[in-house]
N, C-alpha and C. Protein backbone atom coordinates (compact mmCIF):
# COMPACT_ATOMS: atom_id res chain seq x y z
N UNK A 1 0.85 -1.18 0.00
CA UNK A 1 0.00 0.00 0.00
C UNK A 1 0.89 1.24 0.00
N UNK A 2 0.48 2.55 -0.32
CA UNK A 2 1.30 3.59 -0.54
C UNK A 2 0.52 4.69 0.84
N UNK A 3 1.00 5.35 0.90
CA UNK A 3 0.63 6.01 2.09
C UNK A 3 -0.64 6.79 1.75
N UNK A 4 -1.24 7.38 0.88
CA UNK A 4 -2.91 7.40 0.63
C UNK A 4 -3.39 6.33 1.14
N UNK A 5 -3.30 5.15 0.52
CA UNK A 5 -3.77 4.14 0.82
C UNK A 5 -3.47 3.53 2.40
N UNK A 6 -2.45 3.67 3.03
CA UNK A 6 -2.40 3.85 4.77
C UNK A 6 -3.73 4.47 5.64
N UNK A 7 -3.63 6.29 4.48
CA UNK A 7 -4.26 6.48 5.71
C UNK A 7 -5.84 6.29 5.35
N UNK A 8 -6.15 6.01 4.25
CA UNK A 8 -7.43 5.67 3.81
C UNK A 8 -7.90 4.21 4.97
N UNK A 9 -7.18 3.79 5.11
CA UNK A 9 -7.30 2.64 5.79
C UNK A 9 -7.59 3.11 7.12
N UNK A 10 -6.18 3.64 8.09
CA UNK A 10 -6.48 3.96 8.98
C UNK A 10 -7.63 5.04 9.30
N UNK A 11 -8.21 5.98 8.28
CA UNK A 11 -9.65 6.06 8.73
C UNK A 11 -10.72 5.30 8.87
N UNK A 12 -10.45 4.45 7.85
CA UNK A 12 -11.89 3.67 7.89
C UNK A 12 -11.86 2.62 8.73
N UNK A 13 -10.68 2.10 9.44
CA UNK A 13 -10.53 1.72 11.38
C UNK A 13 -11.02 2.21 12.34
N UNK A 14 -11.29 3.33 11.68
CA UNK A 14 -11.14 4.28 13.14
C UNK A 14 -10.76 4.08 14.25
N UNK A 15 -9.00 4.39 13.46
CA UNK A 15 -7.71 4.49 14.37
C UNK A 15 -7.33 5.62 14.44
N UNK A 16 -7.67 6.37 15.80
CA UNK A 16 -7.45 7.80 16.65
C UNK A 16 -6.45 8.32 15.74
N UNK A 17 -6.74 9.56 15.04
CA UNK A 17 -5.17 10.48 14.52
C UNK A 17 -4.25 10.60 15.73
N UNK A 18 -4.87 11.02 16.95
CA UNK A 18 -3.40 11.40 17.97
C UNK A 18 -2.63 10.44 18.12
N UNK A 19 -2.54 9.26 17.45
CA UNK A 19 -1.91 8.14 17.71
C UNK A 19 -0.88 7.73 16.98
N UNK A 20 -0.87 8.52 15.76
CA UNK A 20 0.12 8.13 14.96
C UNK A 20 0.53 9.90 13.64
N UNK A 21 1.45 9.86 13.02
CA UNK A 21 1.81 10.88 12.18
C UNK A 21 2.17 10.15 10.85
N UNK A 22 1.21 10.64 9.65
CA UNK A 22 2.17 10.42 8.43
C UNK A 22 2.97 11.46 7.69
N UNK A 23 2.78 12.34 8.75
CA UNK A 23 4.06 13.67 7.98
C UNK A 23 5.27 13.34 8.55
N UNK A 24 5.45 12.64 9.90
CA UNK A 24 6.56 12.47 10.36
C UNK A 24 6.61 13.19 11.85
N UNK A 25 7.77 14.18 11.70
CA UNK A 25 7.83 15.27 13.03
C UNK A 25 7.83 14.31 13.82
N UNK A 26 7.94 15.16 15.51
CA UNK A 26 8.29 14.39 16.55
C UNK A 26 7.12 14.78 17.42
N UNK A 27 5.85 14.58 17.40
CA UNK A 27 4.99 14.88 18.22
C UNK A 27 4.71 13.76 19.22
N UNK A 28 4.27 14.08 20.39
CA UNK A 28 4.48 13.24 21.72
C UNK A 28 3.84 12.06 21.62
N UNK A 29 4.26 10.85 22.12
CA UNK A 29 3.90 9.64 21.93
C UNK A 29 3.00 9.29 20.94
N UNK A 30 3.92 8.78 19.96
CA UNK A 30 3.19 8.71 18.24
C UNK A 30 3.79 7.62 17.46
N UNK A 31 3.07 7.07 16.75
CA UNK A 31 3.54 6.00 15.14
C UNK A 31 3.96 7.25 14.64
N UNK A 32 5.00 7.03 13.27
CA UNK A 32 4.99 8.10 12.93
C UNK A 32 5.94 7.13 11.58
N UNK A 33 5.80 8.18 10.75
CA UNK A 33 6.29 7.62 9.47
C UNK A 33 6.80 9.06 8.00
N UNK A 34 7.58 8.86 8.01
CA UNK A 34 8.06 9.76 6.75
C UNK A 34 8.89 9.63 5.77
N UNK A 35 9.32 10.44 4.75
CA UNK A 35 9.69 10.75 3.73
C UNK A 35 10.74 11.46 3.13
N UNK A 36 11.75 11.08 2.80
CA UNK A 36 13.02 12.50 2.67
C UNK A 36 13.95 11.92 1.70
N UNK A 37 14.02 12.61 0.51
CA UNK A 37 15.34 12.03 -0.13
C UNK A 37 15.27 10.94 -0.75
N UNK A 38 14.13 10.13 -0.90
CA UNK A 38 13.46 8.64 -1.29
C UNK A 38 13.78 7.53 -0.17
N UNK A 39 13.97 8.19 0.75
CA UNK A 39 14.18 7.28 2.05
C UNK A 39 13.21 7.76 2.97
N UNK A 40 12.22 5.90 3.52
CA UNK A 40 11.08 6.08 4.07
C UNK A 40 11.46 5.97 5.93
N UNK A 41 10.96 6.64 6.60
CA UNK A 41 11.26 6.55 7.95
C UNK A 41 10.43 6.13 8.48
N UNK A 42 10.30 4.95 9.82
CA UNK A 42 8.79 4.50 10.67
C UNK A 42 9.96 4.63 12.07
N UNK A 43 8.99 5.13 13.07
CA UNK A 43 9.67 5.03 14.18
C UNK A 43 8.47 5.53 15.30
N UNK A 44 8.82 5.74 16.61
CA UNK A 44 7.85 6.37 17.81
C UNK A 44 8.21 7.40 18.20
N UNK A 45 7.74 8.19 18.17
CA UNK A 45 8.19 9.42 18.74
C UNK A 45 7.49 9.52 19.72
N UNK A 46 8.78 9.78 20.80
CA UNK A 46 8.17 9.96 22.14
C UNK A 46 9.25 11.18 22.55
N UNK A 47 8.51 12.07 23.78
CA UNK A 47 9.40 13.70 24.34
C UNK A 47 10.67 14.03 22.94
N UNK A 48 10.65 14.00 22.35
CA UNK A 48 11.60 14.43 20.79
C UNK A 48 12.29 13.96 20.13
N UNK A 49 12.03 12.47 20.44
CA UNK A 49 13.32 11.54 20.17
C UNK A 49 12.80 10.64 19.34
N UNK A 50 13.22 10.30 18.35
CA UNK A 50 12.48 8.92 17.52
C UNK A 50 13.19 7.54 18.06
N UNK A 51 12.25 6.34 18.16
CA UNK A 51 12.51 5.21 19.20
C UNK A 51 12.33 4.78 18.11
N UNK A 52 13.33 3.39 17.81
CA UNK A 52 12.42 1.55 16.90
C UNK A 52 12.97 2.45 15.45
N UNK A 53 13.74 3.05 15.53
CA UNK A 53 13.65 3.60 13.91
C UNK A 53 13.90 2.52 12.83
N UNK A 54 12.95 2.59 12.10
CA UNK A 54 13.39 1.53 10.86
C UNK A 54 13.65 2.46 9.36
N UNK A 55 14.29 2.00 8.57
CA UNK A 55 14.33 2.28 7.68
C UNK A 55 13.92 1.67 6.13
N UNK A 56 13.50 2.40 5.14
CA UNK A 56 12.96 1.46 3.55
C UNK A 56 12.85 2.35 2.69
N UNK A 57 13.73 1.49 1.98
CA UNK A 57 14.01 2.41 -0.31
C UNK A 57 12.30 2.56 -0.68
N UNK A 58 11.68 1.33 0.04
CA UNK A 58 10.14 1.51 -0.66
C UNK A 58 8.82 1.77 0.18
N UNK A 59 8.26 2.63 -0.94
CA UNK A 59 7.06 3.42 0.30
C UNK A 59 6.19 2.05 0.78
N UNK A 60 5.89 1.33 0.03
CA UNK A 60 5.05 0.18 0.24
C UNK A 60 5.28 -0.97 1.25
N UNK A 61 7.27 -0.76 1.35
CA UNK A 61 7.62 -1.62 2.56
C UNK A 61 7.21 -0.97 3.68
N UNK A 62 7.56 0.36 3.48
CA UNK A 62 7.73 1.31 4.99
C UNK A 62 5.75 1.08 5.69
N UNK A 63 4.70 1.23 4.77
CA UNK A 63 3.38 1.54 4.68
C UNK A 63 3.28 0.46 5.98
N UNK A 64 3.64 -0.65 5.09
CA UNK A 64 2.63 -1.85 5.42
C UNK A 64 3.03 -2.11 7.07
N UNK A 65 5.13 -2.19 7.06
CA UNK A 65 5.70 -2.14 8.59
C UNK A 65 4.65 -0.89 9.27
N UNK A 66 4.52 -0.14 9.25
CA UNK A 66 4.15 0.90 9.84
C UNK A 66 2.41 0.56 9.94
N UNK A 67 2.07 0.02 9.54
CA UNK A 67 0.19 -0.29 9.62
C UNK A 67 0.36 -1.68 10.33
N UNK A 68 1.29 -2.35 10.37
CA UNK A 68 1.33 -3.81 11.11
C UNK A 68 1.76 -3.26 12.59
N UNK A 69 2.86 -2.63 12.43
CA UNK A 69 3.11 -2.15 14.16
C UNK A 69 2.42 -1.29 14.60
N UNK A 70 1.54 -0.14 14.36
CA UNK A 70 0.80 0.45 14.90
C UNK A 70 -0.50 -0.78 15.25
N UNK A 71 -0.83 -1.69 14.20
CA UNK A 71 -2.21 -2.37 15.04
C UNK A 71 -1.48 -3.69 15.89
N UNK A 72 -0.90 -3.77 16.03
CA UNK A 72 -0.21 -4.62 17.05
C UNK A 72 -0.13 -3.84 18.34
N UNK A 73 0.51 -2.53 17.99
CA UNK A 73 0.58 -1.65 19.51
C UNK A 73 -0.72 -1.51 19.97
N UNK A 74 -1.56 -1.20 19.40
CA UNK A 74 -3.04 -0.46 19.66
C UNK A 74 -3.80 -1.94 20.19
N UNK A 75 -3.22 -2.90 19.56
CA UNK A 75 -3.59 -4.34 20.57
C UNK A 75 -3.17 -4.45 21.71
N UNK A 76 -2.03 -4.17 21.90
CA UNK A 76 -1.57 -4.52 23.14
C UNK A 76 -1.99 -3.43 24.15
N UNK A 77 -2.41 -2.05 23.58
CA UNK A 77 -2.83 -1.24 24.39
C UNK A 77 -4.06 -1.74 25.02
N UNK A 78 -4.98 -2.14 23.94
CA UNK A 78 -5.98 -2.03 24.53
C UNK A 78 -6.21 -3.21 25.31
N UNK A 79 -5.90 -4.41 25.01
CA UNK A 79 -5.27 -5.76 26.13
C UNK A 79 -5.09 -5.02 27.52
N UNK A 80 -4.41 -4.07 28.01
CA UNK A 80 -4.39 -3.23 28.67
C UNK A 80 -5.35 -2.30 29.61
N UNK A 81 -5.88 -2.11 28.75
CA UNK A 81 -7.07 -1.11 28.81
C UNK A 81 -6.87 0.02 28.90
N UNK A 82 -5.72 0.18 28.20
CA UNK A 82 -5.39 1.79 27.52
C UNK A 82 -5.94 2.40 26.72
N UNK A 83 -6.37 1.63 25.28
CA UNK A 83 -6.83 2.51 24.11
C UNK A 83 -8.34 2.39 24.57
């Protein structure tokens, strides 16, 4: 999937925006995923720091890592009874 297609998805989940970023930036405890240079970034941003950083040449690798670990986290959150 390409990142339209991410977040088309993650709306129609209705999976909370404060939960994740597809512009990137470092906003407080977040999925987060971006773009620079043809190099795709997925990581957590938590207090300004990106955590778990992964890296991918392809938007479609970066998409899918990044839509598999966010609903894995959001499982375990809510296992929890966080989300």
């Amino acid at each position: 999937m390409n990142i339209k297609e991410l977040e088309l998805r993650l709306i129609s989940e209705n999976i909370r925006s404060d939960v994740y970023s597809l512009n990137g930036g470092l906003p407080n405890e977040a999925c987060c995923i971006s773009q620079s240079n043809g190099i795709w970034e997925v990581y957590y941003s938590e207090r300004g720091n990106k955590s778990g950083l992964r890296i991918f040449q392809k938007e479609e690798e970066a998409c899918q890592y990044f839509y598999d670990s966010l609903i894995e986290a959001l499982k375990d959150l809510k296992d929890m009874g966080l989300y």
